[in-house]
PDB file of N, CA and C in Angstrom:
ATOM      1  N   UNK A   1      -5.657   3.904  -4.462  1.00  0.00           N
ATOM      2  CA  UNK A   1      -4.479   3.357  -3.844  1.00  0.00           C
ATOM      3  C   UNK A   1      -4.900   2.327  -2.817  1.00  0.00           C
ATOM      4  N   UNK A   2      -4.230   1.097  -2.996  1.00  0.00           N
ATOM      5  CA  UNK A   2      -4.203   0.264  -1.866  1.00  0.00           C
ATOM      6  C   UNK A   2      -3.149  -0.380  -1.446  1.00  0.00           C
ATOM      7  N   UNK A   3      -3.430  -0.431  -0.016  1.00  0.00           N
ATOM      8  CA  UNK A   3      -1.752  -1.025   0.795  1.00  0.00           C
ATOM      9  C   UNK A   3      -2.302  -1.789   1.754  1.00  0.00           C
ATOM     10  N   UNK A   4      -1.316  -2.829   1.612  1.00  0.00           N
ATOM     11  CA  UNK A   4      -1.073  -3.742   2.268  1.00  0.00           C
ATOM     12  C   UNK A   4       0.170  -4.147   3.301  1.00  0.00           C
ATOM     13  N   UNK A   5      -0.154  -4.868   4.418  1.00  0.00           N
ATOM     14  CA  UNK A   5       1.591  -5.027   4.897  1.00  0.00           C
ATOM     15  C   UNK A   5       1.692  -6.634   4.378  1.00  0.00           C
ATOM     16  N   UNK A   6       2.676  -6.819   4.292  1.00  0.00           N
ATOM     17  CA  UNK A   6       2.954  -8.522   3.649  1.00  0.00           C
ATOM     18  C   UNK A   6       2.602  -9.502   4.534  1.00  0.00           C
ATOM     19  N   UNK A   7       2.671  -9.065   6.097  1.00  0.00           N
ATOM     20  CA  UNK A   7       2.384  -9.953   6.983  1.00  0.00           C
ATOM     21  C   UNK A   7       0.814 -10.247   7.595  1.00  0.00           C
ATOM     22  N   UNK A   8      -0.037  -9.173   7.148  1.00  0.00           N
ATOM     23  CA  UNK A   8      -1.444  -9.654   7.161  1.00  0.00           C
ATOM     24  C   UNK A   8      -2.235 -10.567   6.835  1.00  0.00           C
ATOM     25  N   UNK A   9      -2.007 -12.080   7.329  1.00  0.00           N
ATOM     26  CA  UNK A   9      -2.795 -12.792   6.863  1.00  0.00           C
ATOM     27  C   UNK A   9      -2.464 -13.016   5.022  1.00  0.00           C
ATOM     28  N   UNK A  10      -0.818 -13.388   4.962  1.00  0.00           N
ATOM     29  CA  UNK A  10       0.054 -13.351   3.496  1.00  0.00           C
ATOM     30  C   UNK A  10      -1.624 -13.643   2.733  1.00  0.00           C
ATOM     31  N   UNK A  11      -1.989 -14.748   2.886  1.00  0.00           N
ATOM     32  CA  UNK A  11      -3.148 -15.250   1.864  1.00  0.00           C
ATOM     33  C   UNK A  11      -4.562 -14.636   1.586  1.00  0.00           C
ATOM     34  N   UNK A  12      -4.361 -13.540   2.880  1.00  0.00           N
ATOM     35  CA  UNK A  12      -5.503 -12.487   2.306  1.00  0.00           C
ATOM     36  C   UNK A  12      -5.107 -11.719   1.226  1.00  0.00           C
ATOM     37  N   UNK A  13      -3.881 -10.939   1.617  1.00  0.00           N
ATOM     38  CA  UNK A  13      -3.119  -9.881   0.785  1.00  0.00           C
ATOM     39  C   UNK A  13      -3.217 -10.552  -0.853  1.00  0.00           C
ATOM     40  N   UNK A  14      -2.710 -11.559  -0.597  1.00  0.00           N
ATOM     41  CA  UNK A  14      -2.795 -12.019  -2.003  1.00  0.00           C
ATOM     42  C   UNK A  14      -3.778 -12.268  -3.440  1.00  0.00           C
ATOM     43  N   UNK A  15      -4.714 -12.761  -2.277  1.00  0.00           N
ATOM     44  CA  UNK A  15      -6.145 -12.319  -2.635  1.00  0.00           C
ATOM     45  C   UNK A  15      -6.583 -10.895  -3.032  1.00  0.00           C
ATOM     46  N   UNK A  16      -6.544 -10.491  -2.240  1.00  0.00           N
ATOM     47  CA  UNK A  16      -6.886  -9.178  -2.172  1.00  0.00           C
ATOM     48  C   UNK A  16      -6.512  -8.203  -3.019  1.00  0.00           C
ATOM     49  N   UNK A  17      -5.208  -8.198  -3.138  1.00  0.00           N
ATOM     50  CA  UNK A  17      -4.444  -7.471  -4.276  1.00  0.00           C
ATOM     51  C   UNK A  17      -4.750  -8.373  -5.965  1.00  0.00           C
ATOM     52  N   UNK A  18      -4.949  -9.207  -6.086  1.00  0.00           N
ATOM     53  CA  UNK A  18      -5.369  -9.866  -7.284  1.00  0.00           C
ATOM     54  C   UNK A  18      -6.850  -9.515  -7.754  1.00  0.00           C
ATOM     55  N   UNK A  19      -7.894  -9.366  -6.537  1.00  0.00           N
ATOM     56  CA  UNK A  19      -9.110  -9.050  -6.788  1.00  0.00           C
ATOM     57  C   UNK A  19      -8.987  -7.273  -7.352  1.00  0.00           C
ATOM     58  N   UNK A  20      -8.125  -6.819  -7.056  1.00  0.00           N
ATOM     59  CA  UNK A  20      -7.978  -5.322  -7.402  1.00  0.00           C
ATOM     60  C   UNK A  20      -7.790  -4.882  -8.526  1.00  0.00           C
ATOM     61  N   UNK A  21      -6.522  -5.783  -8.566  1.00  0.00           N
ATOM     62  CA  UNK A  21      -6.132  -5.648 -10.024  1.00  0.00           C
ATOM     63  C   UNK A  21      -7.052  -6.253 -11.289  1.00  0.00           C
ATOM     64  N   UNK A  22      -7.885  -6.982 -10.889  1.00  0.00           N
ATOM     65  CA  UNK A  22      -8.999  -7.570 -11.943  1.00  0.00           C
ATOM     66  C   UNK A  22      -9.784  -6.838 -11.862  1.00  0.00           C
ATOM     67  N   UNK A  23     -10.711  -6.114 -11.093  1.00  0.00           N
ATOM     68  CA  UNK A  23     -11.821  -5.343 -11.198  1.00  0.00           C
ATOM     69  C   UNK A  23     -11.266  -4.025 -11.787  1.00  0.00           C
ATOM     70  N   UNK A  24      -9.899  -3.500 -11.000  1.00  0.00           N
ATOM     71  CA  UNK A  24      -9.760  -1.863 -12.000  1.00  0.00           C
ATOM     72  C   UNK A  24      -9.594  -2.395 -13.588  1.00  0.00           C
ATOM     73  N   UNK A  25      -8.722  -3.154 -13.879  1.00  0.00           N
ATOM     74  CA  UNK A  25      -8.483  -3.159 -15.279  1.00  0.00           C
ATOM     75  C   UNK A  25     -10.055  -3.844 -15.964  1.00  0.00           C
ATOM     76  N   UNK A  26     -10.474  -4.514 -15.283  1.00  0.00           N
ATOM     77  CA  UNK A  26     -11.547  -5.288 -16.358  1.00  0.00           C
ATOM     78  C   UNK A  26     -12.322  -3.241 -16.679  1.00  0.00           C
ATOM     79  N   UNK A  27     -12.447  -2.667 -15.289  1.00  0.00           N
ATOM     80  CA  UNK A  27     -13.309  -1.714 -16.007  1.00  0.00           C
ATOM     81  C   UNK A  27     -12.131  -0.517 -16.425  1.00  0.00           C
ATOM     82  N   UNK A  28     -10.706  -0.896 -16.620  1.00  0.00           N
ATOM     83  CA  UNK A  28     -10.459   0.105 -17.768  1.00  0.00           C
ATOM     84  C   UNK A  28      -9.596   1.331 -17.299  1.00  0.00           C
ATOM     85  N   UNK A  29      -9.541   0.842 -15.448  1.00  0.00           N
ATOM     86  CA  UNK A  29      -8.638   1.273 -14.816  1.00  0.00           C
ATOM     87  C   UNK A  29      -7.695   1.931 -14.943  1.00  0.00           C
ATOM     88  N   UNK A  30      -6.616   2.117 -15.028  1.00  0.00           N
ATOM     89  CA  UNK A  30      -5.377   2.213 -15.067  1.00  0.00           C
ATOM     90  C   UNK A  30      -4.591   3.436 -13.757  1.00  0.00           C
ATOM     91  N   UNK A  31      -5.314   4.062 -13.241  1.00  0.00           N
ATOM     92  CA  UNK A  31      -4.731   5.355 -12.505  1.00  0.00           C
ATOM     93  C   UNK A  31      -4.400   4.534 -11.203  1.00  0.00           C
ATOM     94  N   UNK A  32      -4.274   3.529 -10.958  1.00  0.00           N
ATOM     95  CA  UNK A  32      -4.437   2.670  -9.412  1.00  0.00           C
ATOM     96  C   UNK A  32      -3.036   2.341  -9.006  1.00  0.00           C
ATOM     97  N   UNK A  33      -2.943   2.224  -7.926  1.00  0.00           N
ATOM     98  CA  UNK A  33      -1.535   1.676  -7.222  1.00  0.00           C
ATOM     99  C   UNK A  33      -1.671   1.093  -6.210  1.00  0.00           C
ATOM    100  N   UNK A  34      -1.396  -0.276  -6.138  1.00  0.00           N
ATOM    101  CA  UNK A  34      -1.077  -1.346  -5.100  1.00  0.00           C
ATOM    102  C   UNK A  34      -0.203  -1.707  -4.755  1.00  0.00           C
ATOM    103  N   UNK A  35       0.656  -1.425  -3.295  1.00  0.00           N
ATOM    104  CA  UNK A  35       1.248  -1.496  -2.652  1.00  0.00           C
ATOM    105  C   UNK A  35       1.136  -2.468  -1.614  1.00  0.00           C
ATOM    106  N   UNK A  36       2.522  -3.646  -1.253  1.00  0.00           N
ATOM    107  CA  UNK A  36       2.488  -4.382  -0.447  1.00  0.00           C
ATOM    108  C   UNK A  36       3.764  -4.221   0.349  1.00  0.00           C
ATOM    109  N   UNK A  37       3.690  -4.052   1.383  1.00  0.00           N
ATOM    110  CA  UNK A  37       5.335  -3.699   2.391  1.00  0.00           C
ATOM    111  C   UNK A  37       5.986  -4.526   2.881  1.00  0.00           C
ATOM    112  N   UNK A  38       7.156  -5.199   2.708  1.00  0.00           N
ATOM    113  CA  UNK A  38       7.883  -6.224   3.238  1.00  0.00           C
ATOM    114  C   UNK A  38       7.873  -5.988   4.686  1.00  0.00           C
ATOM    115  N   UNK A  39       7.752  -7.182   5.604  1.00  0.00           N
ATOM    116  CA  UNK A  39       7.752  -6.888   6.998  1.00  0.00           C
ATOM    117  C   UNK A  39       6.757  -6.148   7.792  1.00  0.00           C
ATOM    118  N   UNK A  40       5.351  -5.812   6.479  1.00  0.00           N
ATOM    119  CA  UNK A  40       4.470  -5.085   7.766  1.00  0.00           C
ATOM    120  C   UNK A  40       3.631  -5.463   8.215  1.00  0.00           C
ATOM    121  N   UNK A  41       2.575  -5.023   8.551  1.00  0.00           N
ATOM    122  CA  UNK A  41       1.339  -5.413   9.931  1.00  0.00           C
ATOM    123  C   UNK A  41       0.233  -5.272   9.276  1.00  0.00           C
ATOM    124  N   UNK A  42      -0.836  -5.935   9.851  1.00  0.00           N
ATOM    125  CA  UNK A  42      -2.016  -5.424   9.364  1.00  0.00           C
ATOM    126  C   UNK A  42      -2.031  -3.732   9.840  1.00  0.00           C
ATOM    127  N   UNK A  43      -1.611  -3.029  10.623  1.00  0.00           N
ATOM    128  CA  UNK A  43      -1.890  -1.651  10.741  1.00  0.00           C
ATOM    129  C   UNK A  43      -0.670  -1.243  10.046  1.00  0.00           C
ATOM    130  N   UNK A  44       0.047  -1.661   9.143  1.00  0.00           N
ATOM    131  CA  UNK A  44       1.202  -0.993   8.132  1.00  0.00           C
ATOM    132  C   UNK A  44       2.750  -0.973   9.416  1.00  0.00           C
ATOM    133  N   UNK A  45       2.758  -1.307  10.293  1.00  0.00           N
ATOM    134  CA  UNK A  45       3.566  -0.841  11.177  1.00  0.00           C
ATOM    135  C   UNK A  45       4.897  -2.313  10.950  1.00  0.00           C
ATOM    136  N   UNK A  46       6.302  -1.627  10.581  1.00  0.00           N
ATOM    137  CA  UNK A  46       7.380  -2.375  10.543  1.00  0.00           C
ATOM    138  C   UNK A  46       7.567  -3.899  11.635  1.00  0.00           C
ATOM    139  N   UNK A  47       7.353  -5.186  11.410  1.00  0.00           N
ATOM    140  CA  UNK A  47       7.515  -5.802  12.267  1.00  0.00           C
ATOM    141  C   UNK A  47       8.939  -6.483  12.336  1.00  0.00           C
ATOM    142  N   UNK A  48       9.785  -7.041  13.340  1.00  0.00           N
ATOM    143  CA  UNK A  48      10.968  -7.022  13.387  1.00  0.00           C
ATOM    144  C   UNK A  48      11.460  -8.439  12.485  1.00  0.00           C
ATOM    145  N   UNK A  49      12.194  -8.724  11.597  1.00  0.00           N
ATOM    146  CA  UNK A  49      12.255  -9.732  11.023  1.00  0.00           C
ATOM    147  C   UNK A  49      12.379 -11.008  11.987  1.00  0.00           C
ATOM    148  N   UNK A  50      13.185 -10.635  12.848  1.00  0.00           N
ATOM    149  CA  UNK A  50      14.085 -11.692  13.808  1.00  0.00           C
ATOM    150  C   UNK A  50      12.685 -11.977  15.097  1.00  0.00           C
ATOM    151  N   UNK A  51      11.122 -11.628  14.680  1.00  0.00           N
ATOM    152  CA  UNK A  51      10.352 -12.040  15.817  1.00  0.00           C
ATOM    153  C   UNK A  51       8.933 -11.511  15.284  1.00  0.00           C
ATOM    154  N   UNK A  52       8.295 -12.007  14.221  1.00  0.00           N
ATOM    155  CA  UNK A  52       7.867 -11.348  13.628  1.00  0.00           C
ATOM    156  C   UNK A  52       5.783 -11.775  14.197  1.00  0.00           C
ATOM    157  N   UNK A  53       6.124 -12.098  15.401  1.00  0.00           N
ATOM    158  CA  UNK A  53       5.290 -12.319  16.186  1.00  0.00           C
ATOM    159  C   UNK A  53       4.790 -10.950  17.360  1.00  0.00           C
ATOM    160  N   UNK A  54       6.047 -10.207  17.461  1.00  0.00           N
ATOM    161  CA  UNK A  54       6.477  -9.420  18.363  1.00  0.00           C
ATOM    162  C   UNK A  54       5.655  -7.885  17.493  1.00  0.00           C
ATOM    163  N   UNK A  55       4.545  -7.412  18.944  1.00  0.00           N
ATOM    164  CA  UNK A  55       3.400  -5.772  18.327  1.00  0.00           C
ATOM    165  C   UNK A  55       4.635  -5.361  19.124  1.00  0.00           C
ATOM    166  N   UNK A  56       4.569  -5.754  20.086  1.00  0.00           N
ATOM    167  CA  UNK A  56       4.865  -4.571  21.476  1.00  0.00           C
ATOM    168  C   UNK A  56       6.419  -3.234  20.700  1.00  0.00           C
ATOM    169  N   UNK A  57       7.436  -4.014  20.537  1.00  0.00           N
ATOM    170  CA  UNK A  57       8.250  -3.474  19.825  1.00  0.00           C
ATOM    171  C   UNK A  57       8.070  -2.620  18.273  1.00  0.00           C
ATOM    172  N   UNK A  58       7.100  -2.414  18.044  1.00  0.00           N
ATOM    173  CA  UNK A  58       6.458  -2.102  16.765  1.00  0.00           C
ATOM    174  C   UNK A  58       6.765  -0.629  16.594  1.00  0.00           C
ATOM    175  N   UNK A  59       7.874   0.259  16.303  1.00  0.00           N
ATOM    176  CA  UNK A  59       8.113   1.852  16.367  1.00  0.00           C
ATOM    177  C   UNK A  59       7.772   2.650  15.090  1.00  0.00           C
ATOM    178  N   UNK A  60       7.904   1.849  13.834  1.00  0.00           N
ATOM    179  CA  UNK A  60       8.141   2.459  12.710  1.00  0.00           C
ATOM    180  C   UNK A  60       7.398   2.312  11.696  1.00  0.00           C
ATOM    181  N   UNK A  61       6.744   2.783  10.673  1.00  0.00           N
ATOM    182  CA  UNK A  61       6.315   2.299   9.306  1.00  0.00           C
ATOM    183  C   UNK A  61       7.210   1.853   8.242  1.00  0.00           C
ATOM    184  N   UNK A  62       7.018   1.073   7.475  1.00  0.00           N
ATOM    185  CA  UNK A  62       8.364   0.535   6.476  1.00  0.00           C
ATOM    186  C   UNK A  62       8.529   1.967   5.781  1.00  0.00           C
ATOM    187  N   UNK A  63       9.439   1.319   5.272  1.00  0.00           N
ATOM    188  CA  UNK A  63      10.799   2.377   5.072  1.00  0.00           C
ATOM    189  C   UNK A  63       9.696   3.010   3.351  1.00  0.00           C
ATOM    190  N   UNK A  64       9.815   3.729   3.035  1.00  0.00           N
ATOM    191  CA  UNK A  64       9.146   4.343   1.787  1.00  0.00           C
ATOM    192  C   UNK A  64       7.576   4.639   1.913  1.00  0.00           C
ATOM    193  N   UNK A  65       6.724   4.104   3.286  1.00  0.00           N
ATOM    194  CA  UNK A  65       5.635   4.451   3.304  1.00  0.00           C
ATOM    195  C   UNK A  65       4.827   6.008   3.039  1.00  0.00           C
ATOM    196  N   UNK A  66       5.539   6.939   3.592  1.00  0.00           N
ATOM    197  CA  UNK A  66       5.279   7.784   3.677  1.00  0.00           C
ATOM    198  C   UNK A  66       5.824   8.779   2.047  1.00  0.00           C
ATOM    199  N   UNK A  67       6.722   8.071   1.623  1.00  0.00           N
ATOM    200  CA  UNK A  67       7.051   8.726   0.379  1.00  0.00           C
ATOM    201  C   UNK A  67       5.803   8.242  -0.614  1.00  0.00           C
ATOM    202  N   UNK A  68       6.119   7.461  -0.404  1.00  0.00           N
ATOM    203  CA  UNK A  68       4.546   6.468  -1.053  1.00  0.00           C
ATOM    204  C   UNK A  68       3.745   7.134  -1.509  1.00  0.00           C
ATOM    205  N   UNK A  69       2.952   7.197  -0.224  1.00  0.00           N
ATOM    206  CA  UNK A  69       1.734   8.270  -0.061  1.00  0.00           C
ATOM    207  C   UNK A  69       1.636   9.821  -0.633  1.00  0.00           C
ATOM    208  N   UNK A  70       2.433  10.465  -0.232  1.00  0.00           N
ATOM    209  CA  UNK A  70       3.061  12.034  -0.698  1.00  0.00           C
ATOM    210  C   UNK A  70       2.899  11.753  -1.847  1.00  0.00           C
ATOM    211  N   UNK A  71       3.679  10.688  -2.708  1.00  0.00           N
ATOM    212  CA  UNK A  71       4.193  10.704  -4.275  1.00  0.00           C
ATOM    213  C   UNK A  71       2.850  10.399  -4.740  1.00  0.00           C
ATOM    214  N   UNK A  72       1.472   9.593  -4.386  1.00  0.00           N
ATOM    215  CA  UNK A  72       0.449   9.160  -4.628  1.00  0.00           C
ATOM    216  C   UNK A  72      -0.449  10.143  -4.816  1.00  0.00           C
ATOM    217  N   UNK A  73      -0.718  10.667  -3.850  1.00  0.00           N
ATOM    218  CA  UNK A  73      -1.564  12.381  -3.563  1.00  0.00           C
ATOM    219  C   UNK A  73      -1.124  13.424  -4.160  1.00  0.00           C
ATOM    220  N   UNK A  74       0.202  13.526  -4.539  1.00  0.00           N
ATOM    221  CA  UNK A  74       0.700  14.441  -5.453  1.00  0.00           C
ATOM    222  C   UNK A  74       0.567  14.134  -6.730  1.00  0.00           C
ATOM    223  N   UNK A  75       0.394  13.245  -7.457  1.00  0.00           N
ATOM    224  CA  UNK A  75       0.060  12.679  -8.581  1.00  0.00           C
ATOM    225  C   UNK A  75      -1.233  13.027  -9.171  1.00  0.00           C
ATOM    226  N   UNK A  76      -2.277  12.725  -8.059  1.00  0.00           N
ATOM    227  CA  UNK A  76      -3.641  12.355  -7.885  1.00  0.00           C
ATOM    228  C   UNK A  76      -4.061  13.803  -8.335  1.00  0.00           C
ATOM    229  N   UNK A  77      -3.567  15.010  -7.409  1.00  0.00           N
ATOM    230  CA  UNK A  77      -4.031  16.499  -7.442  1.00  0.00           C
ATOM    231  C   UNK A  77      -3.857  17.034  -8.780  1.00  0.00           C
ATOM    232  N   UNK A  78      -2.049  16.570  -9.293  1.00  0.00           N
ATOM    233  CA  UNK A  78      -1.965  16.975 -10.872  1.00  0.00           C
ATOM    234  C   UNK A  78      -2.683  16.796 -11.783  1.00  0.00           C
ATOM    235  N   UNK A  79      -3.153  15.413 -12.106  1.00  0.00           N
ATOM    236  CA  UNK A  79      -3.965  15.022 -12.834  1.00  0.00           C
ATOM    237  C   UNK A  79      -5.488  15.472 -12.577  1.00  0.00           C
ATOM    238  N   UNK A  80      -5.928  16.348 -11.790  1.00  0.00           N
ATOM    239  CA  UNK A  80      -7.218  16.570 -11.716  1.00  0.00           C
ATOM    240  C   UNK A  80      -7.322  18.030 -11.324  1.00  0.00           C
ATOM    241  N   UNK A  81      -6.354  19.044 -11.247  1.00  0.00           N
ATOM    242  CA  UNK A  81      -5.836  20.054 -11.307  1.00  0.00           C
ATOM    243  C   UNK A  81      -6.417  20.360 -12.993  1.00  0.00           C
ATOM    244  N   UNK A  82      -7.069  21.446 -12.070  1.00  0.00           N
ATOM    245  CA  UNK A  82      -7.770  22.347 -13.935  1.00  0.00           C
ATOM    246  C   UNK A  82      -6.521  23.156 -14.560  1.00  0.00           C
ATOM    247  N   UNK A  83      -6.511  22.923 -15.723  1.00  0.00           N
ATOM    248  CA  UNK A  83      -5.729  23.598 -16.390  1.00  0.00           C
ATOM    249  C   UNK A  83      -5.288  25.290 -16.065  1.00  0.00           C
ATOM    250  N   UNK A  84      -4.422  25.630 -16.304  1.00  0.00           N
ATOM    251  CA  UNK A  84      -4.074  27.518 -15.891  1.00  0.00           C
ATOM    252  C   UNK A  84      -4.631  27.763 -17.432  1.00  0.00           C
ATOM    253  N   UNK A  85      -4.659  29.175 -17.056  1.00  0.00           N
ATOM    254  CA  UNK A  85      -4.763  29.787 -18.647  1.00  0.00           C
ATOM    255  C   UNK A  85      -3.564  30.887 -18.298  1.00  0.00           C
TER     256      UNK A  85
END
């Protein structure tokens, strides 16, 4: 899993997430998830649309982050979860 906030340096992210997606699939990848958050920070943290210059005000993570994650790690355990008998 990789995440990004959209506002990090847009032209890294972009990069960055393209280099990902070429290296998992060239080797065959497929279990991966890349995530980019409208409005966030380099530390993932919600920045305000209307000032998007503005840490100090910084309270929240975007909205689905945390489902995100849960839904990611819960995935991750199933699939590698030994079979019951």
């Amino acid at each position: 899993m990789a995440i990004f906030g959209e506002l990090d340096t847009p032209e890294g992210v972009k990069a960055n997430v393209s280099a990902i997606r070429q290296i998992l699939d060239q080797a065959g990848r497929g279990d991966y998830t890349v995530k980019v958050y409208p409005n966030g920070s380099h530390n993932l943290m919600e920045v305000p649309p209307d000032n998007p210059n503005e840490q100090v005000r910084l309270k929240r993570f975007p909205p689905g982050f945390f489902e995100t994650m849960v839904d990611w790690t819960a995935t991750q355990l199933r699939r590698r979860a030994p079979a019951r008998r």
